[in-house]
N, C-alpha and C. Protein backbone atom coordinates (compact mmCIF):
# COMPACT_ATOMS: atom_id res chain seq x y z
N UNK A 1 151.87 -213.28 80.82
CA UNK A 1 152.90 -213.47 79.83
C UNK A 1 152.74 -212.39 78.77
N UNK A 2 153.77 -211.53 78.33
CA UNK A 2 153.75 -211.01 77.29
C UNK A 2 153.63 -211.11 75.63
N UNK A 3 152.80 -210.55 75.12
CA UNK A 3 152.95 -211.41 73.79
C UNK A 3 154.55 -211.48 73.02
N UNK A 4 154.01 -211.61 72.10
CA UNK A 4 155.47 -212.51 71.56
C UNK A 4 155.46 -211.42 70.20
N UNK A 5 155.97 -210.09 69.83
CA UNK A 5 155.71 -209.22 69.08
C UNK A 5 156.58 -210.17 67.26
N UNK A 6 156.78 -210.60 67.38
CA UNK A 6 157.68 -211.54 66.35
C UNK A 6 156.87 -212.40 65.34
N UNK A 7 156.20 -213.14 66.03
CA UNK A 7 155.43 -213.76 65.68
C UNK A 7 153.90 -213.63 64.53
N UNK A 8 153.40 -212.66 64.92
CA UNK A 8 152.27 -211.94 63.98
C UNK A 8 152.25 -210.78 63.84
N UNK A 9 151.23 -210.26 63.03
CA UNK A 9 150.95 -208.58 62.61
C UNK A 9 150.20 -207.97 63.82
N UNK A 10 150.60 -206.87 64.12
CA UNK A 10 149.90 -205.98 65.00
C UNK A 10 149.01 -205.09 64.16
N UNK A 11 147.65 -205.13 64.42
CA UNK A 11 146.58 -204.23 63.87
C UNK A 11 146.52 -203.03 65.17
N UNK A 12 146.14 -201.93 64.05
CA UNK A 12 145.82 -201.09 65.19
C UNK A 12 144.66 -200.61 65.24
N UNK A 13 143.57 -201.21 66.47
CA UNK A 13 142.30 -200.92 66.32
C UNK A 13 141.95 -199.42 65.79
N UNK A 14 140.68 -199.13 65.98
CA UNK A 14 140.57 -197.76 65.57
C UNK A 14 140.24 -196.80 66.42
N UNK A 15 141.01 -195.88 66.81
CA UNK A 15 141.27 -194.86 68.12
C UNK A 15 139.82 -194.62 68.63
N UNK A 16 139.42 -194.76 70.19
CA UNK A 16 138.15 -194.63 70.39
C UNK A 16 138.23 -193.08 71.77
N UNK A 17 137.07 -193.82 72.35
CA UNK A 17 136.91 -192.46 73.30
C UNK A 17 135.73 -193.31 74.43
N UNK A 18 136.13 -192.93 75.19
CA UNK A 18 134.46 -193.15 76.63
C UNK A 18 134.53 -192.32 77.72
N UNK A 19 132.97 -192.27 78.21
CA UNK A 19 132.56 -191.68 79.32
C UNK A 19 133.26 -192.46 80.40
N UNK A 20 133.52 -191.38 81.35
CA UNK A 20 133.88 -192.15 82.81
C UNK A 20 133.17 -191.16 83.64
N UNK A 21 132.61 -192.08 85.00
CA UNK A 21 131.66 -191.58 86.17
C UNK A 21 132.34 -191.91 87.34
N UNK A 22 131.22 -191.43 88.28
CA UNK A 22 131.45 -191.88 89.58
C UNK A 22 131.32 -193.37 90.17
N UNK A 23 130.87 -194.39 89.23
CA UNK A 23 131.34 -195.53 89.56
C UNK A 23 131.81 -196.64 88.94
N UNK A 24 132.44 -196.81 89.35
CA UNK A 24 133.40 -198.04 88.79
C UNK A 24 132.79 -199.02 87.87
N UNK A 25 133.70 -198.35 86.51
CA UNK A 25 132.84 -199.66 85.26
C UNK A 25 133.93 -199.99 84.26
N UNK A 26 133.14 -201.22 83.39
CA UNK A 26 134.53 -201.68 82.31
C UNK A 26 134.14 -200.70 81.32
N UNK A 27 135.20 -199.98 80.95
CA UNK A 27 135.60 -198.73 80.25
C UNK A 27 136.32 -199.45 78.41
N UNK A 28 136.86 -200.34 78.96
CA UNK A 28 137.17 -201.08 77.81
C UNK A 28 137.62 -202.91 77.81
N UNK A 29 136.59 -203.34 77.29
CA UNK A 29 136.50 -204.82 77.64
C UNK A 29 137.55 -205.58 77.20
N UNK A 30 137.36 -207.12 77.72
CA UNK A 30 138.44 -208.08 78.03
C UNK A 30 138.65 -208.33 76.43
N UNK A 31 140.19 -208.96 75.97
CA UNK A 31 140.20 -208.86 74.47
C UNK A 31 141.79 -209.86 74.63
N UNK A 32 140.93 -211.04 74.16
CA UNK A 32 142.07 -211.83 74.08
C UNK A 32 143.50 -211.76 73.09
N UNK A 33 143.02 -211.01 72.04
CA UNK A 33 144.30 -210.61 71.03
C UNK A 33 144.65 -209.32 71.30
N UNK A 34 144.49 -208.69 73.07
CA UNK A 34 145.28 -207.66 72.59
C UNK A 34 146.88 -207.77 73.10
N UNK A 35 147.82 -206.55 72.09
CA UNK A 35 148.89 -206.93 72.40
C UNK A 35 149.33 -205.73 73.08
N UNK A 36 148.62 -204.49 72.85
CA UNK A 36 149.31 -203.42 73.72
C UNK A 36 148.28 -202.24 73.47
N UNK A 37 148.24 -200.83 74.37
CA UNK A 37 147.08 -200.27 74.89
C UNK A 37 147.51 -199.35 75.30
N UNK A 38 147.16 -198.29 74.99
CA UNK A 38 147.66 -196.82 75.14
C UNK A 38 146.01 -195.74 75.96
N UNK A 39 146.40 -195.54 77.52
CA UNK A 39 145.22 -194.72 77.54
C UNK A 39 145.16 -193.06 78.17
N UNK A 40 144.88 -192.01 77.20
CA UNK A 40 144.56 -190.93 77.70
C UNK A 40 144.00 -190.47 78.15
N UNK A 41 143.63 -189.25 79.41
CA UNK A 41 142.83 -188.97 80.01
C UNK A 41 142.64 -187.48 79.46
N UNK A 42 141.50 -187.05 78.77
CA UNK A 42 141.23 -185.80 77.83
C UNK A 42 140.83 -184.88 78.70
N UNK A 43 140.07 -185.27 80.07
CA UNK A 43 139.22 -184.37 81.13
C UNK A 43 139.93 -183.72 81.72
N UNK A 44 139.65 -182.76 82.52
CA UNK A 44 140.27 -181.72 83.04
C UNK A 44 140.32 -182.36 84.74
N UNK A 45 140.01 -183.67 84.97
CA UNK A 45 140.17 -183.74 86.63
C UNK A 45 140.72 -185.30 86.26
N UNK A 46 141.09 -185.75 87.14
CA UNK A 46 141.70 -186.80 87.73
C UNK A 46 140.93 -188.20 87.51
N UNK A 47 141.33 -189.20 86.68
CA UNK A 47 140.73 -190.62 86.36
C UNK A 47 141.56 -191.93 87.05
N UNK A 48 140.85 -192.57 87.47
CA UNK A 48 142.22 -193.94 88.09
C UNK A 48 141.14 -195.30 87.49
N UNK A 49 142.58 -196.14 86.87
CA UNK A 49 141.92 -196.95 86.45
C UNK A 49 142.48 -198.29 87.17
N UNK A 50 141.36 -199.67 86.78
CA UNK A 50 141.78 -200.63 87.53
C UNK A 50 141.96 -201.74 86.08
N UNK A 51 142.65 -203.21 86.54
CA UNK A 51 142.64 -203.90 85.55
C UNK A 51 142.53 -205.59 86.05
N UNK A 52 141.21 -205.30 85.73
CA UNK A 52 140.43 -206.81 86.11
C UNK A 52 139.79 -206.88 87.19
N UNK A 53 139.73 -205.57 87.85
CA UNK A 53 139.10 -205.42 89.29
C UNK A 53 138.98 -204.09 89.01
N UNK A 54 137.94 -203.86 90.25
CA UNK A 54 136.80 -202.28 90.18
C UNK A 54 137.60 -201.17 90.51
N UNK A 55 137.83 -200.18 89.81
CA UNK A 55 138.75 -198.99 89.71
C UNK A 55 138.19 -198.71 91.15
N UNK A 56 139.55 -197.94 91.94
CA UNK A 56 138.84 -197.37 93.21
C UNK A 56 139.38 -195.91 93.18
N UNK A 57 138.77 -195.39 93.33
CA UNK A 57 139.23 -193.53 94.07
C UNK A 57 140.56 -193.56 94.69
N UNK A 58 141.54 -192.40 94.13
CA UNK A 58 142.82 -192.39 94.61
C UNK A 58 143.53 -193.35 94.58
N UNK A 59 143.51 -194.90 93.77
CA UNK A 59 144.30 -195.68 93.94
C UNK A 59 144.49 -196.28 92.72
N UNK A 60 145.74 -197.41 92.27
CA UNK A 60 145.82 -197.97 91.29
C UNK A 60 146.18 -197.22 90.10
N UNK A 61 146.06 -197.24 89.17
CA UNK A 61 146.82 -196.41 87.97
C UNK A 61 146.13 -194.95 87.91
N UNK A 62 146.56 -194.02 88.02
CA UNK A 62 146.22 -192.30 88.24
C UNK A 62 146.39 -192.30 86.75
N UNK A 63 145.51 -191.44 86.23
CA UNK A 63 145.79 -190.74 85.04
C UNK A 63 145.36 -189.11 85.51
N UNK A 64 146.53 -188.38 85.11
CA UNK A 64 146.10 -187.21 85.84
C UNK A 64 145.35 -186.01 84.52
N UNK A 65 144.95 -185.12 84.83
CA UNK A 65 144.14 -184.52 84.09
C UNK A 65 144.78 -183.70 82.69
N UNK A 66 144.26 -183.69 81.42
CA UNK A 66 144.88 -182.90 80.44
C UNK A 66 145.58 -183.54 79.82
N UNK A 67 146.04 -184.81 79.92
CA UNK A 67 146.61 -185.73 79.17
C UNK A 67 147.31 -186.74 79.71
N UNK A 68 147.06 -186.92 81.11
CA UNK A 68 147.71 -188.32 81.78
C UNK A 68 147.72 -189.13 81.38
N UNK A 69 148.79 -190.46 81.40
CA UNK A 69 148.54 -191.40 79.99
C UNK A 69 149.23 -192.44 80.69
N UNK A 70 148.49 -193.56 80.13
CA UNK A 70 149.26 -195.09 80.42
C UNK A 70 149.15 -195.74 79.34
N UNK A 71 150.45 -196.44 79.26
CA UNK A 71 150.78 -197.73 78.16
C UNK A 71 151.30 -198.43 78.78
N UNK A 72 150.12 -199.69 78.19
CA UNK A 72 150.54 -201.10 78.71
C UNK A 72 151.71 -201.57 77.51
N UNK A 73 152.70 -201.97 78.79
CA UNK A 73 154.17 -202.78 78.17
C UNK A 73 153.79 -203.95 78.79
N UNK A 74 155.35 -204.73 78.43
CA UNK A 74 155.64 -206.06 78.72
C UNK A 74 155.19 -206.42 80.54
N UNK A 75 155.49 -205.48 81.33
CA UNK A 75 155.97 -205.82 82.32
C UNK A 75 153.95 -205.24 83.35
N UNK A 76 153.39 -204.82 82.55
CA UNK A 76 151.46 -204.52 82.77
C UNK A 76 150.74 -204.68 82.00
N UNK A 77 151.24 -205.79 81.00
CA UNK A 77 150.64 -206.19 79.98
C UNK A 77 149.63 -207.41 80.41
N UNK A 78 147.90 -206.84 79.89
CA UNK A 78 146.83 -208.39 80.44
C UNK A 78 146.15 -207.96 79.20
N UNK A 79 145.30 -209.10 79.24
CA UNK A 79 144.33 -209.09 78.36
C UNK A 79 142.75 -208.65 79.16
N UNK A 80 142.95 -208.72 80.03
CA UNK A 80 141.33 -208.64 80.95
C UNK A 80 141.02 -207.08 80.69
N UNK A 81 139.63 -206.95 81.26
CA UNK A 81 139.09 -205.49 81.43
C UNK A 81 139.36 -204.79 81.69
N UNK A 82 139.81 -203.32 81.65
CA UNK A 82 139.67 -202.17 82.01
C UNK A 82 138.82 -201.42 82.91
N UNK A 83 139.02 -201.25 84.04
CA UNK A 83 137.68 -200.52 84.67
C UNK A 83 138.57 -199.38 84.77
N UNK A 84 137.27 -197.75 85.17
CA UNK A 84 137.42 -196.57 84.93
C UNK A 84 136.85 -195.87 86.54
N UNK A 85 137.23 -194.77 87.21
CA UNK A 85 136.28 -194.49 88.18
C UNK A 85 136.81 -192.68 88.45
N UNK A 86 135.99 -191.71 88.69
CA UNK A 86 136.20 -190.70 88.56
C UNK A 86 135.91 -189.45 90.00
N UNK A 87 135.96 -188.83 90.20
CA UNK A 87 135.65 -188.30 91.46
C UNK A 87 134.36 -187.46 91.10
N UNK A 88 134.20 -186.71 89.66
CA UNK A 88 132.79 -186.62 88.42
C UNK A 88 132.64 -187.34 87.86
N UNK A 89 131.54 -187.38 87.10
CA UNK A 89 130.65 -188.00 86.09
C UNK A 89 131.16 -187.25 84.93
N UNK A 90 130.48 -187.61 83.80
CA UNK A 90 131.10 -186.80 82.14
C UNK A 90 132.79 -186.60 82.41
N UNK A 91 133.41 -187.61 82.77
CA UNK A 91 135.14 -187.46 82.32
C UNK A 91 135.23 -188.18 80.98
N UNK A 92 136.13 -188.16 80.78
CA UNK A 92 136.49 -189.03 79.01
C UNK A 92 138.04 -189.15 79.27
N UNK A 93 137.88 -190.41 78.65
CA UNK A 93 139.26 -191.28 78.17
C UNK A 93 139.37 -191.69 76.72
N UNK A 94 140.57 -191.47 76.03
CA UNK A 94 140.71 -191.33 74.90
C UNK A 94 141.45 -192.66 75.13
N UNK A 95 141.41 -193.90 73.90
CA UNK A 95 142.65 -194.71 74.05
C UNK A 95 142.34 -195.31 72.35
N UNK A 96 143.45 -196.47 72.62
CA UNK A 96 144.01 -197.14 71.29
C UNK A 96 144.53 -198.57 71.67
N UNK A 97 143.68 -198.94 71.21
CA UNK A 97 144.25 -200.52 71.11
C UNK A 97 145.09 -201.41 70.34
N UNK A 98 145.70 -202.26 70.50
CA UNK A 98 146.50 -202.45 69.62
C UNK A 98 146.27 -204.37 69.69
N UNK A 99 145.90 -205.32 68.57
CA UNK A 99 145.71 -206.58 68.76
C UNK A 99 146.52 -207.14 67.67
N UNK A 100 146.42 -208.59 67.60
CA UNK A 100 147.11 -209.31 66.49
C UNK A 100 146.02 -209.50 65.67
């Protein structure tokens, strides 16, 4: 279910950053007030992420290199984990959270 943007204040966490490797990890944890989630990929190669299950190679959300980007809307909007998985080690993902 999508949140209900009407209802309360949206805070906007404070812009972060993480390592991503060669295996599949929570990159940014489960967060029951969040309402929306913006994520960049800063590295120069290829990141795919998963949501609530273990990011796999070549599949599931691509963020492609130099600034590939996903925002969660209404319609891929969860509250669960983030996992990250990389084809290198030392990639980075830039993102922003957004909660009530």
């Amino acid at each position: 279910m999508s949140p209900n943007l009407l209802v309360y204040t949206i805070n906007a966490e404070t812009p972060s950053r993480v390592g991503v490797g060669t295996v599949s990890e929570i990159v940014i944890p489960a967060n029951n007030n969040r309402v929306g989630l913006v994520v960049t990929n800063i590295s120069d190669q290829t990141i795919y992420l998963g949501i609530n299950n273990t990011a796999t190679l070549s599949a599931g959300i691509v963020l492609t290199p130099g600034g590939g980007a996903w925002s969660m809307d209404e319609y891929t909007y969860s509250n669960q984990p983030i996992t990250a998985i990389a084809h290198a080690s030392t990639l980075v993902i830039a993102f922003q959270e957004f909660s009530r």
